[in-house]
Structures are given as C-alpha cells and as structure tokens.
PDB file of N, CA and C in Angstrom:
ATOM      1  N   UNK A   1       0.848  -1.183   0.000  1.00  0.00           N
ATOM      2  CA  UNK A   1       0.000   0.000   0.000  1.00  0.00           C
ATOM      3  C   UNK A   1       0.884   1.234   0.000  1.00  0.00           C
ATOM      4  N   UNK A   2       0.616   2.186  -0.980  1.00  0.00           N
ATOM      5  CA  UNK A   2       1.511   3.294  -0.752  1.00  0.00           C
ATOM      6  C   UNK A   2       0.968   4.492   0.483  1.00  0.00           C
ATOM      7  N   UNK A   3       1.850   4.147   1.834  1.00  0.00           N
ATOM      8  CA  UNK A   3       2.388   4.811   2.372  1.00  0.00           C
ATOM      9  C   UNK A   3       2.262   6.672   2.244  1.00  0.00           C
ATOM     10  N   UNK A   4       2.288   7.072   1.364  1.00  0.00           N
ATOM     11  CA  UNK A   4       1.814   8.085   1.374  1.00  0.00           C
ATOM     12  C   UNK A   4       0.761   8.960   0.978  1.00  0.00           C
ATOM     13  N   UNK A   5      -0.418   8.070   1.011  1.00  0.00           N
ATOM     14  CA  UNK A   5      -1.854   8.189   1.002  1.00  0.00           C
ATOM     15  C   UNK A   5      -2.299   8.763   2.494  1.00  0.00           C
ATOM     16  N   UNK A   6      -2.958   9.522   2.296  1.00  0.00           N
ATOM     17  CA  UNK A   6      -3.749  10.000   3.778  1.00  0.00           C
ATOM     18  C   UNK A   6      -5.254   9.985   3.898  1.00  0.00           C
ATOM     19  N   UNK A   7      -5.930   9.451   4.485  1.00  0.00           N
ATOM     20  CA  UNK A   7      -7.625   8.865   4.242  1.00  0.00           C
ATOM     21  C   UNK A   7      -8.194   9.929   5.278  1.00  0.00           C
ATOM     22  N   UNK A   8      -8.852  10.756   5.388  1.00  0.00           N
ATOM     23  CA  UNK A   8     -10.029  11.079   5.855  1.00  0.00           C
ATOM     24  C   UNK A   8     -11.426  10.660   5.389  1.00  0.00           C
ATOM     25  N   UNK A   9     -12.049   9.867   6.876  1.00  0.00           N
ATOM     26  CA  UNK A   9     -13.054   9.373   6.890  1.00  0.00           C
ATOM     27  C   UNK A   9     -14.288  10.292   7.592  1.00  0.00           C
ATOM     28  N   UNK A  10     -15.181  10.607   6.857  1.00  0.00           N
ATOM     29  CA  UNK A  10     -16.437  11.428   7.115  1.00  0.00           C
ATOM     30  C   UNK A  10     -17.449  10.145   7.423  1.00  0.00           C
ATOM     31  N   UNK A  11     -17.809  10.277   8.279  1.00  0.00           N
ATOM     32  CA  UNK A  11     -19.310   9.495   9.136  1.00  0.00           C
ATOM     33  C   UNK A  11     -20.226  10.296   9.085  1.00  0.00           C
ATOM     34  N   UNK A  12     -20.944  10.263   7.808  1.00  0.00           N
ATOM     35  CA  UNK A  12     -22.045  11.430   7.710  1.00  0.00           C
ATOM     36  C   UNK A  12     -23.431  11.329   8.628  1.00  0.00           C
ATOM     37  N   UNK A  13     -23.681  12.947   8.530  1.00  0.00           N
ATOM     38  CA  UNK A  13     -24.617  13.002   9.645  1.00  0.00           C
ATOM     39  C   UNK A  13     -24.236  13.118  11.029  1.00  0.00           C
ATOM     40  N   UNK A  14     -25.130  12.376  12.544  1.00  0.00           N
ATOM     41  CA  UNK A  14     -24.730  12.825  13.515  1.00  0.00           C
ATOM     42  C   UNK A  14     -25.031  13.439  14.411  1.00  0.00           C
ATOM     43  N   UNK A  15     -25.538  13.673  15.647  1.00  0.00           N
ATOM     44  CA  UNK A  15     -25.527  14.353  16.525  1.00  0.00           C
ATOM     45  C   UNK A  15     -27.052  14.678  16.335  1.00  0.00           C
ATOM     46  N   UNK A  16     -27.819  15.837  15.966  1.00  0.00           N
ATOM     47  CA  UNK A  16     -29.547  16.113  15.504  1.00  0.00           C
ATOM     48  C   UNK A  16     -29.552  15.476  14.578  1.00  0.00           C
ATOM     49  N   UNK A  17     -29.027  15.347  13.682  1.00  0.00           N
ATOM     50  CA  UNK A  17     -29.041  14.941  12.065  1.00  0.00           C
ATOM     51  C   UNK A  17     -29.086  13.860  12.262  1.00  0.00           C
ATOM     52  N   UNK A  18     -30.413  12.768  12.354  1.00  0.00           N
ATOM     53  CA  UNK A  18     -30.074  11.073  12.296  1.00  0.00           C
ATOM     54  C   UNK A  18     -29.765  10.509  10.567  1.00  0.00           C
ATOM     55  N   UNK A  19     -29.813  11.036   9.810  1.00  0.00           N
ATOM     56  CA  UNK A  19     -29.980  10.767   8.439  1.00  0.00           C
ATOM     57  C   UNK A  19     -31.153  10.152   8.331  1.00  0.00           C
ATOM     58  N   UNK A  20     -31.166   9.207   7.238  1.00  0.00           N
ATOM     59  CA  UNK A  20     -32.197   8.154   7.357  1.00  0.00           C
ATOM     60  C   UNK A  20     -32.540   7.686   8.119  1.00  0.00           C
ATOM     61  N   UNK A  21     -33.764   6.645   8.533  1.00  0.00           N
ATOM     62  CA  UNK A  21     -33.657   5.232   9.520  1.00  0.00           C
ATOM     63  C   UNK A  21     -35.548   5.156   8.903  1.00  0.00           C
ATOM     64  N   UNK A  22     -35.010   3.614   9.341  1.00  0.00           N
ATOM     65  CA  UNK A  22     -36.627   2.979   9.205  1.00  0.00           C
ATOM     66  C   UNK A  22     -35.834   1.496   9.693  1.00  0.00           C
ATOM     67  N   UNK A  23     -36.994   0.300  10.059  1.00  0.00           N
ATOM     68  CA  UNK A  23     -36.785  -0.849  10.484  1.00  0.00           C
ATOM     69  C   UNK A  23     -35.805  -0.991  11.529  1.00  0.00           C
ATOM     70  N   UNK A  24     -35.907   0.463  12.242  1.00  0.00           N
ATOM     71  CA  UNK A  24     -34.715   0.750  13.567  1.00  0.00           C
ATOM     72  C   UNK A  24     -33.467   0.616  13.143  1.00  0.00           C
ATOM     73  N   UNK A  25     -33.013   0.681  11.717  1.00  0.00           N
ATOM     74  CA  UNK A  25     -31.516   1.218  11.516  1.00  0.00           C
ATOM     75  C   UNK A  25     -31.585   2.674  11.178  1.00  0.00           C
ATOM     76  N   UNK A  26     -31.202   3.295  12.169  1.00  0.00           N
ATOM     77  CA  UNK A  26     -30.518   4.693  12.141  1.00  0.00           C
ATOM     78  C   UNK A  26     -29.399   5.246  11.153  1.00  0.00           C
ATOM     79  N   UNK A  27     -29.224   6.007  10.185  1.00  0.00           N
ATOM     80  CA  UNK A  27     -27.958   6.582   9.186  1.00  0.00           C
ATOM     81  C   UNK A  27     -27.002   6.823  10.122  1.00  0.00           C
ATOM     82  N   UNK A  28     -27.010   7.648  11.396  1.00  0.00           N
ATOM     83  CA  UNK A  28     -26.214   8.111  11.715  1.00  0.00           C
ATOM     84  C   UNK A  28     -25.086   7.346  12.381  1.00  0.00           C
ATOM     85  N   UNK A  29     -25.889   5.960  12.804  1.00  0.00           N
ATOM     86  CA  UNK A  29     -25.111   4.856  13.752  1.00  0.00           C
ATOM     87  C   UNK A  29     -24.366   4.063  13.133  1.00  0.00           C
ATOM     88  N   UNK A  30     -24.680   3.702  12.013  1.00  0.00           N
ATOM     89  CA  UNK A  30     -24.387   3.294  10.749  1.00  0.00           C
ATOM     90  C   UNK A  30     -22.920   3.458  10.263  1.00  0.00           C
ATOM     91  N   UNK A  31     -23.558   4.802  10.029  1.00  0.00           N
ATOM     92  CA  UNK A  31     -22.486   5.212   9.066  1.00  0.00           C
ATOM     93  C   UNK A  31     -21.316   5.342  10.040  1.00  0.00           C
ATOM     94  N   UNK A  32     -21.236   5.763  11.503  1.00  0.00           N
ATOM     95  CA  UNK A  32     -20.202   5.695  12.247  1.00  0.00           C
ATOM     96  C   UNK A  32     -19.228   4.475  12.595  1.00  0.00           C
ATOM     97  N   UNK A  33     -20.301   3.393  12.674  1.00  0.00           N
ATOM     98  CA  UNK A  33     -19.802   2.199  12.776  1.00  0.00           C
ATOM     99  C   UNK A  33     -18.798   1.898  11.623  1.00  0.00           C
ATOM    100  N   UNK A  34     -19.308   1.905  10.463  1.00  0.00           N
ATOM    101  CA  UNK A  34     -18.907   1.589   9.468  1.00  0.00           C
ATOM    102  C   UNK A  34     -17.481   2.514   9.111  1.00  0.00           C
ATOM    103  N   UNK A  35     -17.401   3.996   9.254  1.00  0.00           N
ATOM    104  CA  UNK A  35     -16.764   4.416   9.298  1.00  0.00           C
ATOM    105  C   UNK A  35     -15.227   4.182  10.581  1.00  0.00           C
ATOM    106  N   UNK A  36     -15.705   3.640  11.938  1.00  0.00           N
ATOM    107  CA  UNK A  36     -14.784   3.051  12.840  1.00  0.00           C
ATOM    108  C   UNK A  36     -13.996   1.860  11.873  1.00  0.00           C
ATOM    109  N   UNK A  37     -14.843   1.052  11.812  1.00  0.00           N
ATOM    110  CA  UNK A  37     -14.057  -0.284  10.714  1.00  0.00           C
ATOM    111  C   UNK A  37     -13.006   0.035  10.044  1.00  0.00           C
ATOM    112  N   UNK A  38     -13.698   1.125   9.189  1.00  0.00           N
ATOM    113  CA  UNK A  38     -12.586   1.416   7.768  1.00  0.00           C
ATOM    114  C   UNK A  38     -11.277   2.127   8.484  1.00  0.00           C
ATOM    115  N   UNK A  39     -11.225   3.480   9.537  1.00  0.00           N
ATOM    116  CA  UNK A  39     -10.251   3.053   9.788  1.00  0.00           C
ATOM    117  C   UNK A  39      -9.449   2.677  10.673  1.00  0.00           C
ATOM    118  N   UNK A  40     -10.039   1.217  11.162  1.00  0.00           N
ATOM    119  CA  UNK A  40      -9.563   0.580  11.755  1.00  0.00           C
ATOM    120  C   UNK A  40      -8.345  -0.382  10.978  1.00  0.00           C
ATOM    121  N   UNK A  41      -9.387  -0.304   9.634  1.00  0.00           N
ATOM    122  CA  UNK A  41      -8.590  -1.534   8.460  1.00  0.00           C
ATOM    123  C   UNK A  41      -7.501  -0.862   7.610  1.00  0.00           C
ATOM    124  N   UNK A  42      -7.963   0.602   7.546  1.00  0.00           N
ATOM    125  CA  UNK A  42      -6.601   0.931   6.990  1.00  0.00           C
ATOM    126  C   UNK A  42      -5.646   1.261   7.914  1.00  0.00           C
ATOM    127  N   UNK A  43      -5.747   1.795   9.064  1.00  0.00           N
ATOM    128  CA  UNK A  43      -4.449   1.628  10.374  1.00  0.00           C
ATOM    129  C   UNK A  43      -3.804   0.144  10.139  1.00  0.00           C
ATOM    130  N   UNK A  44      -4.578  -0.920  10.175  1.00  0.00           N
ATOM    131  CA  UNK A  44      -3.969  -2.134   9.881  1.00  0.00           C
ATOM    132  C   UNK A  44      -2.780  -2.670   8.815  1.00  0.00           C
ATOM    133  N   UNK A  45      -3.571  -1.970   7.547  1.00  0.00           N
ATOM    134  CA  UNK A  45      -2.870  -2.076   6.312  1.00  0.00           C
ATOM    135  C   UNK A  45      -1.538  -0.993   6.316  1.00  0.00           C
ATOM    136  N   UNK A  46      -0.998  -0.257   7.216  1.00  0.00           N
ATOM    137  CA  UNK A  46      -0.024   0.849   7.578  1.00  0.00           C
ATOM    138  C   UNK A  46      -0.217   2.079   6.461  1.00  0.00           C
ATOM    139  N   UNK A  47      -2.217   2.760   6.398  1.00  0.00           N
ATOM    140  CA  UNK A  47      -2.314   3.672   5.594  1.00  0.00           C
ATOM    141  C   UNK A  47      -2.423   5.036   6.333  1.00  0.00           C
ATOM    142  N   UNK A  48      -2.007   6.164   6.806  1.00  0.00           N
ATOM    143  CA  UNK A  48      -2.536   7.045   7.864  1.00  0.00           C
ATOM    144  C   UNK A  48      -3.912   7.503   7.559  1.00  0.00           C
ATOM    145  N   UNK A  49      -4.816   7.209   8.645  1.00  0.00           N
ATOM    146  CA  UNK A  49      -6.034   7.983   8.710  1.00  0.00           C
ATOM    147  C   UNK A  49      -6.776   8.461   9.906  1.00  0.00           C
ATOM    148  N   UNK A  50      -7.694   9.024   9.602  1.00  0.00           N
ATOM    149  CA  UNK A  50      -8.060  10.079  10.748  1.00  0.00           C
ATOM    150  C   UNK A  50     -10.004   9.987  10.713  1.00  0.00           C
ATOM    151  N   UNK A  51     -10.708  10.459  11.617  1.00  0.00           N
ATOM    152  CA  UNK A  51     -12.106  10.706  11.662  1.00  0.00           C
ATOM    153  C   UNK A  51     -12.335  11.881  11.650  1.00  0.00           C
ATOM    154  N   UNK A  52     -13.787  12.193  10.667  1.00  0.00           N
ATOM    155  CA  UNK A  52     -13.920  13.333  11.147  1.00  0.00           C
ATOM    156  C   UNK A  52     -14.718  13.393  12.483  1.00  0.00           C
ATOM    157  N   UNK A  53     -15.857  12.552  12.877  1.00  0.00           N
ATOM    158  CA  UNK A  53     -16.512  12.665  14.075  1.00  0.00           C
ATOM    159  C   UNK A  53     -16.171  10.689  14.410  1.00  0.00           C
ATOM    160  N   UNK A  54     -15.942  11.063  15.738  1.00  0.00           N
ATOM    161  CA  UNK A  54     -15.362   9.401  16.697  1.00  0.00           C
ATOM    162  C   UNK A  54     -16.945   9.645  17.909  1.00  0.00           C
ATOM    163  N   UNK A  55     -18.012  10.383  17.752  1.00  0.00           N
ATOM    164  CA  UNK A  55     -19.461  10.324  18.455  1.00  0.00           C
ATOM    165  C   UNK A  55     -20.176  10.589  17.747  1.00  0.00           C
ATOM    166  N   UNK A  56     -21.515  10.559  18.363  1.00  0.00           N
ATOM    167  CA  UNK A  56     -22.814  10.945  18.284  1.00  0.00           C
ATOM    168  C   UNK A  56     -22.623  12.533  18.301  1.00  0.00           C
ATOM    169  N   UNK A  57     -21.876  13.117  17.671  1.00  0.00           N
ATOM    170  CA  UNK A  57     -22.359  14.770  17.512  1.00  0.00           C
ATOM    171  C   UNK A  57     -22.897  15.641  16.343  1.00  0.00           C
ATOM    172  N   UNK A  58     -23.305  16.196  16.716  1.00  0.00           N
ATOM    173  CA  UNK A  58     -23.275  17.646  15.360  1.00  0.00           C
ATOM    174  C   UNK A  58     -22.325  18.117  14.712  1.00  0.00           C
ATOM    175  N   UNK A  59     -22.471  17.632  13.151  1.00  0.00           N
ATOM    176  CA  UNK A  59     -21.205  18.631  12.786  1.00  0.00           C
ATOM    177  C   UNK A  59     -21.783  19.714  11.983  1.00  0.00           C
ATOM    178  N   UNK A  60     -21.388  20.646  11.550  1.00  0.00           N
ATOM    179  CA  UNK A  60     -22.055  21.663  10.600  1.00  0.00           C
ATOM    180  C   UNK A  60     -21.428  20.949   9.500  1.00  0.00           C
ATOM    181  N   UNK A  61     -21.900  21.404   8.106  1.00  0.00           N
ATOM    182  CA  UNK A  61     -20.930  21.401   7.083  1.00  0.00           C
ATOM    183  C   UNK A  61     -19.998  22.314   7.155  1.00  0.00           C
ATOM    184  N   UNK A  62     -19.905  23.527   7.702  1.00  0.00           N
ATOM    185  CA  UNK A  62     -18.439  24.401   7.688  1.00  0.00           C
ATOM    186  C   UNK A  62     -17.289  23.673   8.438  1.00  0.00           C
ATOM    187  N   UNK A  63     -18.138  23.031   9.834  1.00  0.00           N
ATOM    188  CA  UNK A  63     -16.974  22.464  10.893  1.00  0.00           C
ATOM    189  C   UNK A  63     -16.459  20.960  10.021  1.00  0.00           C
ATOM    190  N   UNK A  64     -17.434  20.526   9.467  1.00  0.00           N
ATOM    191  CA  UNK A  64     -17.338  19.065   8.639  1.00  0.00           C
ATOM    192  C   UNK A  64     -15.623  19.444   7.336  1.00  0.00           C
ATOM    193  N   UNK A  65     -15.969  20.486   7.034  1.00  0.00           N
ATOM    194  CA  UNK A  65     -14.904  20.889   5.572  1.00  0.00           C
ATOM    195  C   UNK A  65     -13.549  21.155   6.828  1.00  0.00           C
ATOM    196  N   UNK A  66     -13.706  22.033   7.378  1.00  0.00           N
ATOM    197  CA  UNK A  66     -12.257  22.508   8.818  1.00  0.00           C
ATOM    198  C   UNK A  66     -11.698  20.954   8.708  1.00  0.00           C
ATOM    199  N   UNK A  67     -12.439  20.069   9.439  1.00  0.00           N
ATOM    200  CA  UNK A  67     -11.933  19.074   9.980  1.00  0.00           C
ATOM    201  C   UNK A  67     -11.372  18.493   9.225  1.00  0.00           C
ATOM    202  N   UNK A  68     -11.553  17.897   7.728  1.00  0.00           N
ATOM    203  CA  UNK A  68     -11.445  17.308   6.520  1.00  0.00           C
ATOM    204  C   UNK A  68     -10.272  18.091   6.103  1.00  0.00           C
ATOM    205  N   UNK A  69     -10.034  19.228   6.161  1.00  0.00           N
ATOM    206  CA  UNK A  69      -8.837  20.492   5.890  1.00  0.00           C
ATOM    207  C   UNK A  69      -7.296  19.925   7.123  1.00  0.00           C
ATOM    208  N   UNK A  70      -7.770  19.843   8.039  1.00  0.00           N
ATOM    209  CA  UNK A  70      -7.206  20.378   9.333  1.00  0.00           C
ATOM    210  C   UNK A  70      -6.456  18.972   9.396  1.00  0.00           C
ATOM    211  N   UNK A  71      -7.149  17.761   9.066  1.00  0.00           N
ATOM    212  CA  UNK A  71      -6.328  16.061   9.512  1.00  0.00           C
ATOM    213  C   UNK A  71      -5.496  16.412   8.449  1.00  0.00           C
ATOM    214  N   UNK A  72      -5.208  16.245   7.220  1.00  0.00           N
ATOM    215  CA  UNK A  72      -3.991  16.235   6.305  1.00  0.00           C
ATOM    216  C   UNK A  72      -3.772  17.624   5.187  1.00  0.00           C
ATOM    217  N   UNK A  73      -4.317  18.581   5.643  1.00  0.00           N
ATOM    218  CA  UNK A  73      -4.013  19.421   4.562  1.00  0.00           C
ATOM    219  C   UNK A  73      -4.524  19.078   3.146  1.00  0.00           C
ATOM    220  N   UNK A  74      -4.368  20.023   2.264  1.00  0.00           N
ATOM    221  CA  UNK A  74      -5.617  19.917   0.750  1.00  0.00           C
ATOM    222  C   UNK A  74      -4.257  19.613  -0.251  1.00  0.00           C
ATOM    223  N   UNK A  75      -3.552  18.663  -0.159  1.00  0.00           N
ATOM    224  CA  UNK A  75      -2.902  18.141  -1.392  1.00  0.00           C
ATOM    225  C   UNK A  75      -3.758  16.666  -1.776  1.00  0.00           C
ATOM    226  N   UNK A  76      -2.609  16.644  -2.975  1.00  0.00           N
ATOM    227  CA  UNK A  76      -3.350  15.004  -4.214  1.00  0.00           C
ATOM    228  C   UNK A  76      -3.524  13.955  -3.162  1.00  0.00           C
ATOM    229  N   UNK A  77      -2.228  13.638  -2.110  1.00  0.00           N
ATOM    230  CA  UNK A  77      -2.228  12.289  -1.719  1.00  0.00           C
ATOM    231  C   UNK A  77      -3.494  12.587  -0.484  1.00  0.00           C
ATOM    232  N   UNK A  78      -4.470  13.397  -0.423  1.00  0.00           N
ATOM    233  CA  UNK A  78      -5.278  13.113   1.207  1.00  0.00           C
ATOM    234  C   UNK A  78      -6.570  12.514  -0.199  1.00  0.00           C
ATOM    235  N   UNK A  79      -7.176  11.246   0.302  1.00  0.00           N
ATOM    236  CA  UNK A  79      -8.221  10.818  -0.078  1.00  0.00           C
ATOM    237  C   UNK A  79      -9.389  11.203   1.183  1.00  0.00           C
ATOM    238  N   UNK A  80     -10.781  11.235   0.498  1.00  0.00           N
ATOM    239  CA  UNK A  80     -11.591  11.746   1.676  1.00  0.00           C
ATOM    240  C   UNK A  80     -13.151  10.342   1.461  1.00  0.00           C
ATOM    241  N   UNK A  81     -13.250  10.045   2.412  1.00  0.00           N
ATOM    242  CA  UNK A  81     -14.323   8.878   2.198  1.00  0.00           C
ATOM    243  C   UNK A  81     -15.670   9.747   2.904  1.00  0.00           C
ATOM    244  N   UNK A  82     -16.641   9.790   2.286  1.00  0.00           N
ATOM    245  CA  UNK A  82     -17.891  10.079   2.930  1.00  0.00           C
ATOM    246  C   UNK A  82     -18.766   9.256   3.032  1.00  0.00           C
ATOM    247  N   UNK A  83     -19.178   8.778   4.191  1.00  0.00           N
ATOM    248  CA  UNK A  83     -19.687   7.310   4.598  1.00  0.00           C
ATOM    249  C   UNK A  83     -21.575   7.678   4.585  1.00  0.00           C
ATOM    250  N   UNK A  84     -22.422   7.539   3.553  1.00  0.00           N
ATOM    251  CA  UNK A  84     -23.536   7.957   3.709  1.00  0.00           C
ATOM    252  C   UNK A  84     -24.345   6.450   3.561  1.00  0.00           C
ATOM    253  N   UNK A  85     -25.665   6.024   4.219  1.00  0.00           N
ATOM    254  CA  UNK A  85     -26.376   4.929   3.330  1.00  0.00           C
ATOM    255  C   UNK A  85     -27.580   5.606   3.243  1.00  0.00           C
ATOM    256  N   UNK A  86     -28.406   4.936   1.947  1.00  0.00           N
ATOM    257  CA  UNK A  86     -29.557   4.727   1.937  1.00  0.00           C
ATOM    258  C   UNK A  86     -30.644   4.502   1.590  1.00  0.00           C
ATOM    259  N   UNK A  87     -31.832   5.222   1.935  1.00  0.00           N
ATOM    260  CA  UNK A  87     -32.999   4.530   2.539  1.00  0.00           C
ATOM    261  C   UNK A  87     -33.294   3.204   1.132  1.00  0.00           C
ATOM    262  N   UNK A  88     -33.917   2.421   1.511  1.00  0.00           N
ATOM    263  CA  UNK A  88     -35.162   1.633   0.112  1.00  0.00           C
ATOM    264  C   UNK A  88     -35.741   1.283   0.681  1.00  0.00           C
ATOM    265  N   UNK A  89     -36.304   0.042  -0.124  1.00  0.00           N
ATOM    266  CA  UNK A  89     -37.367  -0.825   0.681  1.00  0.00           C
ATOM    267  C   UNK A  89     -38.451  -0.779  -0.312  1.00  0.00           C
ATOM    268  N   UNK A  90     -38.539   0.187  -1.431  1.00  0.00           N
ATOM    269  CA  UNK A  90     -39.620   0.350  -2.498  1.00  0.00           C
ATOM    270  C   UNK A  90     -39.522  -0.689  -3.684  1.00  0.00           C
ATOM    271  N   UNK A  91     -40.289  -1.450  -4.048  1.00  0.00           N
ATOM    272  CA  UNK A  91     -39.917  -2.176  -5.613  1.00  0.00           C
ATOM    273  C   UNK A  91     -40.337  -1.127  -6.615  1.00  0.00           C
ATOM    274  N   UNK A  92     -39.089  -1.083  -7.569  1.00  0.00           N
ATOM    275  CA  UNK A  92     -39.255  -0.508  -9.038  1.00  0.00           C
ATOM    276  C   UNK A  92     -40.692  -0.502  -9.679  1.00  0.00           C
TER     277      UNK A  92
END
C-alpha cells in the first residue's frame, strides 16, 4: 500500500441529524460504525487515517470541511471517504 496516502473518513450526519432510519436502523449509527471499521482496516494495512466525528455529535458542514482540511491538509495524496447509506425498501 503506498504509504503516502492520507484517508479522511467522514461518518455522515450525527448528533440532531439522524440521516435516514426505518426498520430501527438509524444513518447516523451506521455510518459511524462503518466508518470506525474502515479506519480501523486501513491503520492495519499501515495507511494514515483520521475521523472526522469518533461520536454521536453535530457537525455543521463548515466544521465538517475545517476538519477534513485540518487532519492532512488539501494536497493530491489526502483521499476523503464520505460514509452515507440509503434509505429503500420500495420495488421498481
């Protein structure tokens, strides 16, 4: 893995903002979880990465972009993951 990749992981939503939910899955729990995993798996794989939210909080989108700015700076090598799901359940 090249080593000089930097991952910021966004766990969208959060805090008021539940995103979606129906059938008692919540977006916001979700997407955090899911977002813990990833980087859990790239710490593993020796890729540096960072969260933008590690709780249940509020982010604004201004504080959401800071944070995303602030873990690796705005060059080529920072990749940024935005962890969103959702809703269905409708047939076509």
């Amino acid at each position: 893995m090249n080593n000089n990749v930097k991952i910021v992981i966004d766990a969208g939503h959060g805090g008021s903002d539940p995103g979606a939910s129906g059938n008692g899955i919540v977006e916001k729990e979700y997407a955090l979880k899911i977002a813990e995993y990833l980087n859990k798996r790239f710490k593993d794989l020796g890729v540096n990465s960072t969260l933008v939210r590690t709780t249940d909080e509020t982010v604004t989108p201004t504080e959401r972009v800071n944070r995303i700015l602030n873990a690796y700076g705005n060059s080529p090598d920072v990749l940024v993951i935005s962890n969103h799901l959702n809703a269905g359940g409708r047939d076509a």
